[in-house]
Protein backbone atom coordinates (compact mmCIF):
# COMPACT_ATOMS: atom_id res chain seq x y z
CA UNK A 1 183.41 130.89 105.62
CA UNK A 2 185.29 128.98 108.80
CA UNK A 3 187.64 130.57 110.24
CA UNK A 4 190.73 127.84 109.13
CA UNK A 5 189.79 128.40 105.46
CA UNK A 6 192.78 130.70 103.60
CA UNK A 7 191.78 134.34 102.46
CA UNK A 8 192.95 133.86 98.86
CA UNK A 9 190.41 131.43 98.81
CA UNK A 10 187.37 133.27 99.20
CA UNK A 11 188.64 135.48 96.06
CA UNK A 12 187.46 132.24 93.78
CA UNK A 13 184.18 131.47 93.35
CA UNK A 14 182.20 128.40 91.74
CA UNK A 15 180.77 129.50 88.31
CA UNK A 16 179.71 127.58 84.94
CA UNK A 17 181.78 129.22 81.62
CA UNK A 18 180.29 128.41 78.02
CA UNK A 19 182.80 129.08 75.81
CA UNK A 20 182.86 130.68 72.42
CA UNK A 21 179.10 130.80 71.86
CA UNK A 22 178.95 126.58 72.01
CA UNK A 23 177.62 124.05 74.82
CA UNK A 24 180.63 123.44 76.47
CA UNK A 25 180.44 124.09 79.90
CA UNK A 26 183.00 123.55 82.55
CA UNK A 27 182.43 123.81 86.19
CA UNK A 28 185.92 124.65 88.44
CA UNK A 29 187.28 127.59 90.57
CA UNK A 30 187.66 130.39 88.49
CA UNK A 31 189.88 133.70 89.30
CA UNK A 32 188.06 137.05 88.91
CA UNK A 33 186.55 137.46 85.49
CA UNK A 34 189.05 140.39 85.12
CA UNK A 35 191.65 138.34 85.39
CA UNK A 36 190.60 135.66 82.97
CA UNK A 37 190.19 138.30 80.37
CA UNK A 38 193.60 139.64 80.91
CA UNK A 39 194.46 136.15 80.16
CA UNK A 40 192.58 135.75 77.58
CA UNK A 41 193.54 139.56 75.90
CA UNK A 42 197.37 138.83 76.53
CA UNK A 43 197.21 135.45 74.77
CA UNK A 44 195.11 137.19 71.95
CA UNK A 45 198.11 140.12 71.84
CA UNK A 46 201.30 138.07 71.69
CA UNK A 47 199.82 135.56 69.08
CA UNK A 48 198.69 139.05 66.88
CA UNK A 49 202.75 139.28 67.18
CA UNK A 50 203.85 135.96 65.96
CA UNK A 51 205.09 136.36 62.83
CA UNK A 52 205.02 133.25 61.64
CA UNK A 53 201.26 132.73 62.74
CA UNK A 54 200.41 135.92 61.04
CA UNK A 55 201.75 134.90 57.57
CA UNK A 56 200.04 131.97 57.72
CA UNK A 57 196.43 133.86 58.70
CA UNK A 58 197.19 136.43 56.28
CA UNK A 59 198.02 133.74 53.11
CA UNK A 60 195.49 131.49 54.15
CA UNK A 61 197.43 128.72 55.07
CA UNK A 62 195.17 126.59 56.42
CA UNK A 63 192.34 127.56 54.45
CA UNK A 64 189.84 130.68 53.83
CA UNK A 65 189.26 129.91 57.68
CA UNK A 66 192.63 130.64 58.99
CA UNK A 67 191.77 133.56 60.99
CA UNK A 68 189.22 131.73 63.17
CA UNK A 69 191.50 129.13 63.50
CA UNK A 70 193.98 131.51 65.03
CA UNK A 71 191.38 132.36 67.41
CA UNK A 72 190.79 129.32 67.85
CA UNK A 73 194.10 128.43 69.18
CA UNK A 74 193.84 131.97 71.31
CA UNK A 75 191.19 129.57 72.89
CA UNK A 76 193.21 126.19 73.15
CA UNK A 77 196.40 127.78 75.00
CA UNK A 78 193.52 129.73 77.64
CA UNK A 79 192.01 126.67 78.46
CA UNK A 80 195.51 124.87 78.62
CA UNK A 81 195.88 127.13 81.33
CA UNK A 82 192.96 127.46 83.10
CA UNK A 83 191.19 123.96 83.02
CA UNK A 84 194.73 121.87 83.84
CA UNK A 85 195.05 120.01 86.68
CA UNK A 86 198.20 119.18 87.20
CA UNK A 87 201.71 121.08 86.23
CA UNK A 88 201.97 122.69 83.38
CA UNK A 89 205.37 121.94 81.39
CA UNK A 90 206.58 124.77 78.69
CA UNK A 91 207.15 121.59 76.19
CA UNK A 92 203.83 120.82 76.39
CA UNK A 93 202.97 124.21 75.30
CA UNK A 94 205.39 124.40 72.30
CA UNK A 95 203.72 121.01 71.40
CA UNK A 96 200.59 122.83 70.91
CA UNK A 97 202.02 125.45 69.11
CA UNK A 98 204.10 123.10 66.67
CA UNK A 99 201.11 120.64 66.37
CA UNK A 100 198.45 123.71 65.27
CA UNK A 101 200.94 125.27 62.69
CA UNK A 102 201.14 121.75 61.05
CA UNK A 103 198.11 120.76 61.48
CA UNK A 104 195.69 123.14 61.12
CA UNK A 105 197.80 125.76 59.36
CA UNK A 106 200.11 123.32 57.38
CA UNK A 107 202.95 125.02 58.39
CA UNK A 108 205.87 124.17 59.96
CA UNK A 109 207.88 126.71 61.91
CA UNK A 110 211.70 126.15 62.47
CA UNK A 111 212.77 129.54 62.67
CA UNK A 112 212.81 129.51 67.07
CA UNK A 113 209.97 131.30 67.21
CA UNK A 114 207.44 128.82 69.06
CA UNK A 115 209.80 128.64 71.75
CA UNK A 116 210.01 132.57 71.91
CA UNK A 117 206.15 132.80 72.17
């Protein structure tokens, strides 16, 4: 390491992530893997506390798969934060959100509650 370089730097490191069991790998500077799955666990824990996501996993809204979809979006909002590149804009979020109810869950949620989570 030279000198010039920052410290906080040398607390990332270069490492290959397949995700969820498939192919897809993705090469980039990574925080500590304790930190990722913080990240990951936190998502995992406030979704388990949406309401409205929970009715629709528990009624099988979107299907006798629901629940892996939920943990499927768990997925989509980690790697909305970890593999952007530029900003990241809390409308762009709720889009998510709003776009998976509909889509995937057929639900739509107008109760406030994306914008909470």
């Amino acid at each position: 390491m030279r000198a010039d370089q920052p410290k906080a730097r040398s607390r990332y490191k270069m490492e290959s992530i397949v995700r969820n069991g498939h192919d897809k790998v993705s090469t980039a500077f990574k925080k500590p893997a304790v930190a990722v799955s913080h990240l990951r666990e936190g998502i995992a824990l406030l979704l388990s506390r949406w309401n409205g996501l929970q009715m629709a996993v528990q009624n099988e809204w979107g299907g006798h798969d629901s629940l892996q979809k939920s943990h499927q979006l768990v997925l989509d909002i980690f790697s909305w934060f970890s593999q952007s590149k530029g900003p990241l804009y809390i409308e762009d979020l709720e889009t998510l959100l709003h776009e998976t109810l509909l889509l995937s869950f057929n639900t739509e949620i107008e109760d406030g509650s994306i914008e909470e989570v």
